[in-house]
Protein backbone atom coordinates (compact mmCIF):
# COMPACT_ATOMS: atom_id res chain seq x y z
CA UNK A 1 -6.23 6.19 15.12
CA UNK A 2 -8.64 8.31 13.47
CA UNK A 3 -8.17 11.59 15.38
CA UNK A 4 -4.44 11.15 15.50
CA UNK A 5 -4.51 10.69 11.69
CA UNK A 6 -6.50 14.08 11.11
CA UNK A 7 -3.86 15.49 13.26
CA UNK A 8 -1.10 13.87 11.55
CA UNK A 9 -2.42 15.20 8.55
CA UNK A 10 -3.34 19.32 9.50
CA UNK A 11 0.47 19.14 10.47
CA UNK A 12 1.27 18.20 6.78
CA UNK A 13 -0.20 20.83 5.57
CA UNK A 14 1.22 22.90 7.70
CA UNK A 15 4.11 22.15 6.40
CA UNK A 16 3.40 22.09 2.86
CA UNK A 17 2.35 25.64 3.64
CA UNK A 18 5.84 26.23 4.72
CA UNK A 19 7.94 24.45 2.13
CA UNK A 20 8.55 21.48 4.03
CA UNK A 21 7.19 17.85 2.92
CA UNK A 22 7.36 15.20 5.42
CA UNK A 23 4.49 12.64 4.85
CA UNK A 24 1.52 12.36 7.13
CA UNK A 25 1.82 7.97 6.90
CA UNK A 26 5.25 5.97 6.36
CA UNK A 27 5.29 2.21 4.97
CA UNK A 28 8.37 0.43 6.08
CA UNK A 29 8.83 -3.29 4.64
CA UNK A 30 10.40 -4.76 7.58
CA UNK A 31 11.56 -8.27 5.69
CA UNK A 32 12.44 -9.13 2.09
CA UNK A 33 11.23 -12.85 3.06
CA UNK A 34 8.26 -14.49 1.73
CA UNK A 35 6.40 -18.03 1.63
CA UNK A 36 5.47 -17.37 -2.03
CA UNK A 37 6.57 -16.45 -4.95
CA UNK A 38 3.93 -14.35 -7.25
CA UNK A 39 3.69 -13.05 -10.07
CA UNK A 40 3.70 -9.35 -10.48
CA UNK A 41 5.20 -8.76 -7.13
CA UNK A 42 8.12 -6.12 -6.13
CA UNK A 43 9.05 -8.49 -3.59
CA UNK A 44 9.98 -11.34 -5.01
CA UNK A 45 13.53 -12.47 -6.52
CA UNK A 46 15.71 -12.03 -3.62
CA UNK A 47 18.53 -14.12 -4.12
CA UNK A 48 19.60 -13.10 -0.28
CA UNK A 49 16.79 -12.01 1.67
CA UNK A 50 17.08 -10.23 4.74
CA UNK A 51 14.72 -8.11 7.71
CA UNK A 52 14.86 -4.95 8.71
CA UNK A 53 16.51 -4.37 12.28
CA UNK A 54 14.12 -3.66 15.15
CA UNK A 55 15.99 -0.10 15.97
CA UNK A 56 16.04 1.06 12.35
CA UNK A 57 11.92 0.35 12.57
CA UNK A 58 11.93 1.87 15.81
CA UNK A 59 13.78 5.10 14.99
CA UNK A 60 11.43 5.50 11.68
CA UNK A 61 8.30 5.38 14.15
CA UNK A 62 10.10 7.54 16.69
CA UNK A 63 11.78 10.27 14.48
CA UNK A 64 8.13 9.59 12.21
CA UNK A 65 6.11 10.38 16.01
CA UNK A 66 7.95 13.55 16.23
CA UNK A 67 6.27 14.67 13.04
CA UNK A 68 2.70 14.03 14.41
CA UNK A 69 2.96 10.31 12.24
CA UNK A 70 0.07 7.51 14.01
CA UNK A 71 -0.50 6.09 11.41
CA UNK A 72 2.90 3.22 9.82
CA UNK A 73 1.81 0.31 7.34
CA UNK A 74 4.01 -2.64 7.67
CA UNK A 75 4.99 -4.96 4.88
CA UNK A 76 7.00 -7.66 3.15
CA UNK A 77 7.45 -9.72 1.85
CA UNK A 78 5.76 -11.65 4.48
CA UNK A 79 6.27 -9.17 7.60
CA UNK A 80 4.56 -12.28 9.96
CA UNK A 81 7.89 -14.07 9.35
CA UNK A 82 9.73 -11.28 11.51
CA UNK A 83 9.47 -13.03 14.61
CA UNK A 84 9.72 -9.93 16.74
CA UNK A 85 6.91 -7.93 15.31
CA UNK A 86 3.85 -8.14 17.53
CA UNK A 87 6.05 -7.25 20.84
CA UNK A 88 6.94 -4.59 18.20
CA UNK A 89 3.63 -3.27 18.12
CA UNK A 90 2.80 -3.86 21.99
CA UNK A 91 6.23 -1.45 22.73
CA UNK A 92 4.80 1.12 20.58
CA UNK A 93 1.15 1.56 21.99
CA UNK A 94 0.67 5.44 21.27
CA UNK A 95 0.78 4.99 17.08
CA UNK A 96 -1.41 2.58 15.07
CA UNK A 97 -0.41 -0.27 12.50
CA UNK A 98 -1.74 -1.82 9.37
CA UNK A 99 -0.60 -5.37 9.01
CA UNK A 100 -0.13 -6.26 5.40
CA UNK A 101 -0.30 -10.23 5.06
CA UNK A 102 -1.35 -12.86 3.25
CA UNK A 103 -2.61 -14.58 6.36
CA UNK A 104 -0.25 -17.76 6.19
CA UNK A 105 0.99 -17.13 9.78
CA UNK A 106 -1.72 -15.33 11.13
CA UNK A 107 -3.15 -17.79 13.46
CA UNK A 108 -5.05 -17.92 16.55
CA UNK A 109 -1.92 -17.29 18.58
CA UNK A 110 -0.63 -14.06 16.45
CA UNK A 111 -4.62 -12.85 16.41
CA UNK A 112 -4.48 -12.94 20.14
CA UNK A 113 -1.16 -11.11 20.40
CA UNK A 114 -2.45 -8.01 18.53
CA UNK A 115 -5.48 -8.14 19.84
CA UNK A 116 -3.37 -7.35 22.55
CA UNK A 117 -1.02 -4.84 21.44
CA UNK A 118 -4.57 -2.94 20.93
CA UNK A 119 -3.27 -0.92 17.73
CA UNK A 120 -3.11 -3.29 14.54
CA UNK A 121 -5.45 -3.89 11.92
CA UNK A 122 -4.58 -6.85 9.88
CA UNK A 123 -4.92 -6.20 6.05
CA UNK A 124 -5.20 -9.83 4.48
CA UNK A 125 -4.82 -10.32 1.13
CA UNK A 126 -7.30 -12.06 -0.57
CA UNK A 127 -6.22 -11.85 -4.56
CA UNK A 128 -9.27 -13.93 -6.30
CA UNK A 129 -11.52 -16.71 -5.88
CA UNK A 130 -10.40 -20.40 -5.51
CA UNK A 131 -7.93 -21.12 -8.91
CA UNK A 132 -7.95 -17.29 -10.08
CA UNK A 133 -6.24 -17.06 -6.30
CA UNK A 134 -4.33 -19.98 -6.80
CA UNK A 135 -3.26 -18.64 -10.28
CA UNK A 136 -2.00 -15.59 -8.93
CA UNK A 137 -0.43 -16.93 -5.78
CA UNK A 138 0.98 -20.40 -7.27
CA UNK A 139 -0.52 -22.13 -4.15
CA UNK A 140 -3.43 -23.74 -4.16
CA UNK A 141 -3.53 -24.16 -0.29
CA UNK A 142 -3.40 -20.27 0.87
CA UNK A 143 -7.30 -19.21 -0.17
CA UNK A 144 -8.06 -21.54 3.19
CA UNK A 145 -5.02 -20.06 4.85
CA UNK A 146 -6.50 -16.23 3.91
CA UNK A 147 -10.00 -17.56 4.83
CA UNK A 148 -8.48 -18.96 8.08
CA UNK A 149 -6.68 -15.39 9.14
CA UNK A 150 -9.86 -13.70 8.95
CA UNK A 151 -11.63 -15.86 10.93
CA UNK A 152 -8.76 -16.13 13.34
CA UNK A 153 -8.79 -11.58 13.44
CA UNK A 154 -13.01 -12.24 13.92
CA UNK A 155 -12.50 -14.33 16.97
CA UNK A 156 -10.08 -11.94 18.41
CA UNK A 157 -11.97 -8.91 17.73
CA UNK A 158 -9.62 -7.63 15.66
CA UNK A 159 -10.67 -4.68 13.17
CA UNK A 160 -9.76 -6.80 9.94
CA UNK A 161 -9.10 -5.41 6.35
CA UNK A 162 -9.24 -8.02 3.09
CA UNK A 163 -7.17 -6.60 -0.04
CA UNK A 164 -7.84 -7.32 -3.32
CA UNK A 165 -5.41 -6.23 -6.41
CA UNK A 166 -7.40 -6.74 -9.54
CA UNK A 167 -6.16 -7.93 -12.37
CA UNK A 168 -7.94 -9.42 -15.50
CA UNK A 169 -8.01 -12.84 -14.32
CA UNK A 170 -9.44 -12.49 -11.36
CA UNK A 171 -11.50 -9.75 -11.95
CA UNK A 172 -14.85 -11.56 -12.64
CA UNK A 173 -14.38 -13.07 -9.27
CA UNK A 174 -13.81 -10.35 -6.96
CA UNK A 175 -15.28 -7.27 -8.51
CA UNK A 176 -18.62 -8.78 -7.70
CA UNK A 177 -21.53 -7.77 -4.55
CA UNK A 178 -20.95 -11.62 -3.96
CA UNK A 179 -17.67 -11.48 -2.88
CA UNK A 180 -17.70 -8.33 -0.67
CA UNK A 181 -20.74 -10.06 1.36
CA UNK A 182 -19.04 -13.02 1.52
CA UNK A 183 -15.43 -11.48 3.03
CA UNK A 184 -17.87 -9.10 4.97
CA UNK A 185 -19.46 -12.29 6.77
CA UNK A 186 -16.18 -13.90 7.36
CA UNK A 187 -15.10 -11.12 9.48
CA UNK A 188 -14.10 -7.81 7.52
CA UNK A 189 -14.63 -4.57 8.73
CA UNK A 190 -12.97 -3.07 5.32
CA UNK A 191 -12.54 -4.32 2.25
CA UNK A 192 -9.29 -2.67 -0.08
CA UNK A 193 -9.23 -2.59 -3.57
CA UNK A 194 -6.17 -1.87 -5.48
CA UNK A 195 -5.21 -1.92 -9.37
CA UNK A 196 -3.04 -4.49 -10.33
CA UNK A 197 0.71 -3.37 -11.04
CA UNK A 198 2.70 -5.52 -12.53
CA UNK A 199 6.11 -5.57 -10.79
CA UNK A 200 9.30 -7.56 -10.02
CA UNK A 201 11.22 -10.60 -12.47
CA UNK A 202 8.00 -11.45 -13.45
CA UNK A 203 5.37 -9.02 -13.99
CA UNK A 204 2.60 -10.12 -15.74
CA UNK A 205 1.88 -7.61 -17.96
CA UNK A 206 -1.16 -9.56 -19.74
CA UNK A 207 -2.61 -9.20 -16.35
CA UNK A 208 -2.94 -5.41 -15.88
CA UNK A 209 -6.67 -4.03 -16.48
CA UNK A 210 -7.86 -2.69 -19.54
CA UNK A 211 -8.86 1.37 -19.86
CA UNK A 212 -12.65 -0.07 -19.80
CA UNK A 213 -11.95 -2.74 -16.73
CA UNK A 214 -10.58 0.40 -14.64
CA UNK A 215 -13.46 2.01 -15.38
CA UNK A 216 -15.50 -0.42 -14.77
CA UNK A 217 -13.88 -1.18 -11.39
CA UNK A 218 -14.44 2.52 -10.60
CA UNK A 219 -18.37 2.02 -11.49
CA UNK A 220 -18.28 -0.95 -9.21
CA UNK A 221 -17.05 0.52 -6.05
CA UNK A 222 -19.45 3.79 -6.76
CA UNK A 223 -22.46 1.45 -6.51
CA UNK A 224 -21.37 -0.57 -3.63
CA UNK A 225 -20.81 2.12 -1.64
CA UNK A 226 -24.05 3.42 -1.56
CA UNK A 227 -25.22 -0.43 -1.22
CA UNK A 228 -22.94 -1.94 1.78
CA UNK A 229 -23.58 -0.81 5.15
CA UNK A 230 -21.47 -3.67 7.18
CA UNK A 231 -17.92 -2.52 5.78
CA UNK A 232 -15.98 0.27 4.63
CA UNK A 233 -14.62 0.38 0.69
CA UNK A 234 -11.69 1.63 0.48
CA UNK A 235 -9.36 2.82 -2.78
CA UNK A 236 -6.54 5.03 -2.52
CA UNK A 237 -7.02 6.20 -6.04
CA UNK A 238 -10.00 8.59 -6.66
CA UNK A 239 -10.76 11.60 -4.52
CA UNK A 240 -14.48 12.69 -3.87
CA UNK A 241 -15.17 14.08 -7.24
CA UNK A 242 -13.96 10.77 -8.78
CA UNK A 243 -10.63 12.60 -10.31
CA UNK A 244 -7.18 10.17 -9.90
CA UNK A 245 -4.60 10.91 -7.85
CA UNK A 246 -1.23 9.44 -6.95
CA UNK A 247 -0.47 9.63 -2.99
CA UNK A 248 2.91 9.65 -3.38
CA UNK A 249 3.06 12.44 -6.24
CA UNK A 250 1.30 14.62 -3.14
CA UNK A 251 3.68 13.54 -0.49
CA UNK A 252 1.26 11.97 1.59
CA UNK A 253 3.35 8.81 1.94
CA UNK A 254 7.30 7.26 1.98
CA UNK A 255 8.19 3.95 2.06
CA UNK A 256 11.39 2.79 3.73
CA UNK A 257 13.00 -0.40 2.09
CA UNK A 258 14.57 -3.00 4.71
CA UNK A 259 17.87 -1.30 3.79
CA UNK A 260 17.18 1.71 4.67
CA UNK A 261 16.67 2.82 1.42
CA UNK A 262 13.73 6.08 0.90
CA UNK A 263 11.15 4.81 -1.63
CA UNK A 264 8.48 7.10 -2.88
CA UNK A 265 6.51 3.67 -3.04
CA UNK A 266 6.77 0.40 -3.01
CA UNK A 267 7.12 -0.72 -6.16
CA UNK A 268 9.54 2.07 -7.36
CA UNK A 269 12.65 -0.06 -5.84
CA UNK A 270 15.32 3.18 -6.72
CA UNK A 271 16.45 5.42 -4.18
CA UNK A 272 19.00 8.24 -3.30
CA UNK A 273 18.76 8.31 0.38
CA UNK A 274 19.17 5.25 3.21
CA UNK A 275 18.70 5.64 6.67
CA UNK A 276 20.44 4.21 9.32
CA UNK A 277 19.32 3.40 13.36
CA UNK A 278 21.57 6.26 13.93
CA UNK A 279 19.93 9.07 11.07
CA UNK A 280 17.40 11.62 11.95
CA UNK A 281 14.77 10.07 8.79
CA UNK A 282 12.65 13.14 9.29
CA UNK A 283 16.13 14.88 7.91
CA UNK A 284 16.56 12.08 5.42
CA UNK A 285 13.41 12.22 3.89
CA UNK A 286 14.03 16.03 3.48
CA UNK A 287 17.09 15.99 2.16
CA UNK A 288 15.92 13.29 -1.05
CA UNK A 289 16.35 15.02 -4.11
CA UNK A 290 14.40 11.98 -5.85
CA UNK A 291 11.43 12.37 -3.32
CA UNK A 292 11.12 16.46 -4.56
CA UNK A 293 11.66 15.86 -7.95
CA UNK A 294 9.34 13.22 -8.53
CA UNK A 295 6.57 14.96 -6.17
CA UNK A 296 7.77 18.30 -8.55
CA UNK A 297 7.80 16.68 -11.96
CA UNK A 298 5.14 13.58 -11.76
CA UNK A 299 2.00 15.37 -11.35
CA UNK A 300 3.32 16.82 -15.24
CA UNK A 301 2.97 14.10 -16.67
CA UNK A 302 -0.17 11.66 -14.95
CA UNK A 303 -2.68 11.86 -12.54
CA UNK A 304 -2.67 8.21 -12.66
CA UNK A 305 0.31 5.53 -12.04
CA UNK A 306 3.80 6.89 -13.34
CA UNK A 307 5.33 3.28 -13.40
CA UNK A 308 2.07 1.83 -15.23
CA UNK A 309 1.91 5.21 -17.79
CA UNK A 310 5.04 6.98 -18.12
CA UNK A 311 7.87 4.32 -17.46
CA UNK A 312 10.39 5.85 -19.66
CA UNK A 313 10.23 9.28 -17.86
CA UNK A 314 10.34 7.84 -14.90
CA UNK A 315 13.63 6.26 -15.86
CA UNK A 316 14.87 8.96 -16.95
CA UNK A 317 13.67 11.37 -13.63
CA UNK A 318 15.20 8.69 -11.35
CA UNK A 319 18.74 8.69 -13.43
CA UNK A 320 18.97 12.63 -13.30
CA UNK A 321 18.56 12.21 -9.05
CA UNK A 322 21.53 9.41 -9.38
CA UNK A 323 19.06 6.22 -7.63
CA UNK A 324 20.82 3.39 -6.91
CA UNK A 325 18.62 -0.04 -7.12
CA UNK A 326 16.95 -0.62 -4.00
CA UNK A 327 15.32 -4.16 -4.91
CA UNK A 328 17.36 -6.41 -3.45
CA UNK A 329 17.86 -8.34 -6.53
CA UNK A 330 20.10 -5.57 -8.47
CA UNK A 331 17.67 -5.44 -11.40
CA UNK A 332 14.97 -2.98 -11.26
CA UNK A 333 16.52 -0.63 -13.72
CA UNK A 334 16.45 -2.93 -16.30
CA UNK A 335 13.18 -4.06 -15.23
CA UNK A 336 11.99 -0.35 -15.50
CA UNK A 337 13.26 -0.50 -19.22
CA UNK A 338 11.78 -2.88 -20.07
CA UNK A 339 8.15 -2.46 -19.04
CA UNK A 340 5.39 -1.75 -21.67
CA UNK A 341 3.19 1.11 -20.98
CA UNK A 342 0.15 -0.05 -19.01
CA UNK A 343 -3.23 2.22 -18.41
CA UNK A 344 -4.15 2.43 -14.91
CA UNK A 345 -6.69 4.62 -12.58
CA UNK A 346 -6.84 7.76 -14.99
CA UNK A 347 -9.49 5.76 -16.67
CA UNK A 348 -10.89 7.56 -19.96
CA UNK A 349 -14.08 9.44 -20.00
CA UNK A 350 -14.95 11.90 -17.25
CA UNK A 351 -14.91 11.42 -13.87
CA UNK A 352 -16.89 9.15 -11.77
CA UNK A 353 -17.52 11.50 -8.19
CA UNK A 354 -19.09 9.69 -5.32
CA UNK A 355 -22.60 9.65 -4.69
CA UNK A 356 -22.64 8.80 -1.52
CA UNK A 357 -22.26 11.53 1.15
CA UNK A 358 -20.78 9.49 3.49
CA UNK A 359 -17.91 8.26 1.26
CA UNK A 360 -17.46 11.78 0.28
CA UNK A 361 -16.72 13.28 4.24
CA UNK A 362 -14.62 10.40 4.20
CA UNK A 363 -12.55 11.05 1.10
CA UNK A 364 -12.27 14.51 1.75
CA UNK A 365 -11.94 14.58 5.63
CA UNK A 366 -10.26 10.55 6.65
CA UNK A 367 -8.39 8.57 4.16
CA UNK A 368 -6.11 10.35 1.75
CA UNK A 369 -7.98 13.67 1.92
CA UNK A 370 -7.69 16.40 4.52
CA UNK A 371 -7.59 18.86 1.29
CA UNK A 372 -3.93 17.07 0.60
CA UNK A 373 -4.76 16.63 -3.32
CA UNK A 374 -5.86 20.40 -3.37
């Protein structure tokens, strides 16, 4: 996965070079279904939910491939509800998956099956610490059932991620040496931190981080990484020199809705482009006016999150490129009106660069690097 990924990546910027923007990694939520309900998630209000067909996913991977794409992260909703993923996966042995999940259905059985498939790392969320967990997921059973999936990826020798999105509730719980050690002895080979957006019918804005929790996060992850030696920690929202960056601003990344619809990410549920099992996406994703101008016009505005920071502009860019509402529940304009400005990674103060050398090769060279924020 690694090599093909630098790969995947000089053949972005070959194309950047010539004017053309396909992304070097492609999400695809392959099912709008989900055993919870939480707050601040995209996902959730579905009167109708419904999965993604097995060709569309396979001619995104396929017409992706052609691109020099290994590299797809699955989601949800719950994408373990889609019955036929993990022969999925198996059928598609020359590109690599990362399973987003919150670990309900990711028993000993499933473990097994991508162990042998041979290219998916599971990515199990893990959003707090016993009641800030079951606050967040309004289930006070599925901290076991996360605990459970890792131990089920551990036995089948799975390479095994645990996500965190932080928010100020939880915060105190999992931005803490504690709880890496503790997810890094249950199993994890990586452990994901993300900012907490608030999204969907019921976002949660009291919950977003404060300018001085972001930058305290930042701090945090800084001094781990020169401390942990067992696991990897990962952000996608800092490069080496500790300036913020939006992925999708650069065009590293697209999303594809289980519509069809062409997301620039997953939380920004508008779109002007769908693709069909019968489209060429590479042509698709080309062809987005929304994908160019908010690539074109974001990076204007924030370094940082455009739906936490600038949600009015962002409105306003995604009625200029006609969007249509690609949420499923026919509501995230007014949603997007309606949202209060929220700080995110461009944390105050100057910037926090890695110390570490390792985490700097890696920033610049493995995950969301290769030059692409240059």
């Amino acid at each position: 996965a690694g090599l093909g990924n630098m790969l995947a990546f000089a053949r972005f910027q070959r194309r950047k070079r010539k004017g053309r923007f396909f992304p070097p990694i492609v999400f695809a939520s392959v099912t709008q279904r989900c055993n919870l309900q939480c707050r601040g998630c995209w996902a959730t209000g579905v009167k109708n939910p419904s999965d993604m067909s097995p060709d569309l996913l396979q001619k995104i991977v396929s017409d992706s491939r052609r691109k020099g794409v290994r590299f797809f992260g699955i989601l949800g909703g719950e994408p373990l509800l889609v019955p036929w993923l993990p022969a999925f996966f198996k059928q598609n042995r020359n590109v690599y998956f990362q399973l987003f999940t919150n670990g309900r259905f990711l028993n000993q059985d499933v473990a097994n099956a991508l162990r042998a498939a041979g290219n998916v790392s599971p990515l199990i969320s893990v959003e707090g610490v016993g009641a800030s967990y079951a606050a967040r997921r309004g289930n006070d059973a599925m901290y076991d059932a996360a605990l459970r999936a890792i131990e089920a990826c551990r036995k089948a020798r799975l390479v095994t991620g645990v996500a965190v999105s932080v928010s100020a509730s939880n915060m105190q719980d999992v931005v803490q040496p504690g709880f890496i050690d503790e997810m890094i002895a249950r199993g994890a080979h990586y452990v994901w931190y993300y900012i907490y957006r608030p999204s969907g019918p019921q976002p949660g804005f009291e919950e977003a981080l404060t300018d001085a929790q972001v930058r305290q996060l930042r701090q945090f992850l800084i001094d781990q990484r020169q401390r942990v030696t067992q696991a990897v920690i990962i952000d996608a929202y800092w490069d080496a020199e500790g300036r913020p960056r939006c992925p999708a601003a650069v065009g590293i990344n697209v999303h594809v809705a289980v519509s069809g619809a062409l997301e620039v990410c997953p939380p920004i549920q508008c779109s002007d482009v769908r693709v069909a099992a019968t489209d060429d996406c590479v042509a698709a994703v080309e062809r987005s006016t929304f994908i160019r101008a908010f690539q074109s016009q974001v990076p204007n505005w924030t370094d940082g999150c455009v739906l936490m920071d600038h949600p009015a502009q962002l409105e306003q860019l995604a009625q200029a490129c006609q969007t249509q509402d690609s949420s499923g529940r026919n509501t995230f304009f007014n949603e997007l009106s309606g949202r209060v400005v929220c700080g995110c990674h461009n944390h105050s103060g100057d910037p926090i660069p890695e110390r570490s050398w390792f985490y700097r090769v890696m920033k610049r060279t493995l995950f969301l690097g290769f030059g692409s924020y240059a």
